[in-house]
Protein backbone atom coordinates (compact mmCIF):
# COMPACT_ATOMS: atom_id res chain seq x y z
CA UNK A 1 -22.25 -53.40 43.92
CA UNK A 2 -23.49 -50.02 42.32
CA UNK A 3 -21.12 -47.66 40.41
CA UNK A 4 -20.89 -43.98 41.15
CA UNK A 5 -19.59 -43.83 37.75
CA UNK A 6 -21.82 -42.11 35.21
CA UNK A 7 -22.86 -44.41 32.04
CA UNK A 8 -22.64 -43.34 28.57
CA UNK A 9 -24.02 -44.47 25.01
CA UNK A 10 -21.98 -44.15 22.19
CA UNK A 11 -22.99 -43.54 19.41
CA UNK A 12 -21.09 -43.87 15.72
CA UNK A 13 -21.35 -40.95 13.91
CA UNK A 14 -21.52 -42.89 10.51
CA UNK A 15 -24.92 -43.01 9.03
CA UNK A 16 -26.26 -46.56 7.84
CA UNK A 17 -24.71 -47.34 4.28
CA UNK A 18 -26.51 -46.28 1.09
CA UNK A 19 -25.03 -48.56 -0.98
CA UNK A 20 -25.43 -52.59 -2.00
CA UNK A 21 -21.91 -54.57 -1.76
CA UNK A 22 -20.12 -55.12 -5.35
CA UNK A 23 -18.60 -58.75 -6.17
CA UNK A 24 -14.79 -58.21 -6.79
CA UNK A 25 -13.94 -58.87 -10.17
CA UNK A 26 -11.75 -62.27 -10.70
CA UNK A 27 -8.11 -62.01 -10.90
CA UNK A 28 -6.27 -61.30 -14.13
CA UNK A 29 -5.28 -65.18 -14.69
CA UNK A 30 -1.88 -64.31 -15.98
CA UNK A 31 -0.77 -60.16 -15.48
CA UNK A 32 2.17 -61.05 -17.64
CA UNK A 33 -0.06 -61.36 -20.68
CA UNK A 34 -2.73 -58.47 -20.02
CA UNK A 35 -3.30 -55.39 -21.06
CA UNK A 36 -4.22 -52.32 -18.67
CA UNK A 37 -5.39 -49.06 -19.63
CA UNK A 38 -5.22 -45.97 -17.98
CA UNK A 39 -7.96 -43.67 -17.56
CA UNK A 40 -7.59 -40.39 -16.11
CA UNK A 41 -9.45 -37.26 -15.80
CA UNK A 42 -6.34 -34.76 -16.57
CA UNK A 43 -5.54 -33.49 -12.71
CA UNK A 44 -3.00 -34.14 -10.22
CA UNK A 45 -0.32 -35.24 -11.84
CA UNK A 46 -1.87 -38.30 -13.18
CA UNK A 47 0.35 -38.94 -15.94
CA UNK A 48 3.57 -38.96 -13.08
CA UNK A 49 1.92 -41.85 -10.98
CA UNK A 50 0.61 -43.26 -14.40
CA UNK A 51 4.44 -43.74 -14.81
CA UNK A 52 5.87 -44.56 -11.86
CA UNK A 53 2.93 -47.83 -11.59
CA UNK A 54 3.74 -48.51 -15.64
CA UNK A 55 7.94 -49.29 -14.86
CA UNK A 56 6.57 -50.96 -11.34
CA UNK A 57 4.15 -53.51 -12.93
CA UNK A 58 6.66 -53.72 -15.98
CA UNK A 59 9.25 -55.61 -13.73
CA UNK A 60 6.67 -57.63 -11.85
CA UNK A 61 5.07 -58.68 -14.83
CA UNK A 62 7.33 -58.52 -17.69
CA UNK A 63 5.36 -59.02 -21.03
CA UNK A 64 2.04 -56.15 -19.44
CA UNK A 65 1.07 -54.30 -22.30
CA UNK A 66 -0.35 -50.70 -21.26
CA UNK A 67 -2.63 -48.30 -22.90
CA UNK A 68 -1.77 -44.43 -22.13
CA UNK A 69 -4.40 -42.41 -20.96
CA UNK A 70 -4.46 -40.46 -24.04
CA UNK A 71 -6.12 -42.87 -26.01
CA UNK A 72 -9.12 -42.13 -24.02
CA UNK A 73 -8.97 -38.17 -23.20
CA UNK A 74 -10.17 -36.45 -20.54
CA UNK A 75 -12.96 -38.00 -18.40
CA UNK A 76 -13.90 -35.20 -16.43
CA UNK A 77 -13.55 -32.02 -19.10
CA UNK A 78 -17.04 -30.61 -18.80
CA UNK A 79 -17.16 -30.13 -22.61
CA UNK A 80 -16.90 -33.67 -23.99
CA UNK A 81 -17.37 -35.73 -20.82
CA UNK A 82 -20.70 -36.97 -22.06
CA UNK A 83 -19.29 -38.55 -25.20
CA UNK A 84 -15.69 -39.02 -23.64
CA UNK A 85 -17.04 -41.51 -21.13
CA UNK A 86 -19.59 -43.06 -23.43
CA UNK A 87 -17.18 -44.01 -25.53
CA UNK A 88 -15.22 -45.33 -23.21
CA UNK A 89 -16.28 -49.17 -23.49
CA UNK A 90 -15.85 -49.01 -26.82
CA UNK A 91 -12.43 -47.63 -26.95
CA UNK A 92 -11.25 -50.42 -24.04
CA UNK A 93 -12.71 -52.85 -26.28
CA UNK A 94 -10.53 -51.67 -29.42
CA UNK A 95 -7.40 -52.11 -27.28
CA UNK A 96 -8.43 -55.27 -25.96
CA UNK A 97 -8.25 -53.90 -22.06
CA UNK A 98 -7.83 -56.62 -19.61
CA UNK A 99 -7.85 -54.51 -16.69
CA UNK A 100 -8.06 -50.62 -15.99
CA UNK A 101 -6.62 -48.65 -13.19
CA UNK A 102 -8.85 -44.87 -12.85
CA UNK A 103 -6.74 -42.08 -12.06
CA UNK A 104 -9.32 -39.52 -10.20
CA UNK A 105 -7.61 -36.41 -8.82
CA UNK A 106 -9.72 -34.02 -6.83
């Protein structure tokens, strides 16, 4: 039996991926005991989600200790970005950062 029907291809209009698959990191063993740090780059009210995930996490796991994003500046000020981000291992060191959560408005 022949169909009058026409056939099509279909193509995806993705292109093929340019990047290699990243490992997830392991789970904080106990988020009642770590420390996260915030890192943000200064737009889009940041600092309002920063707060409304700080008082969430805080009742899920009482004892998180957090790190305002102050401590590490702006990430994205096209002065200092150079040095603010290359810093930026050193400075989650010095607070003992367990885990950080990026706050990227664009």
């Amino acid at each position: 039996m022949t169909s009058s029907e026409p056939q099509l291809e279909v193509l995806a209009p993705l292109g093929p991926s340019t990047t290699a698959a990243v490992a997830l990191s392991e789970r904080l063993p106990d988020p009642s005991a770590a420390t996260i740090a915030f890192v943000w780059n200064y737009d889009f009210f940041g600092d309002e989600f920063f707060a409304v995930i700080q008082r969430e996490l805080e009742q899920t796991h009482p004892g998180m200790r957090f790190v305002g994003h102050n401590v590490f500046g702006d990430i994205h000020d096209g002065v200092d970005e150079r040095s603010t981000v290359g810093q930026l291992p050193d400075k989650l060191r010095e607070q003992n950062v367990d885990a950080v959560i990026l706050g990227v408005g664009a």
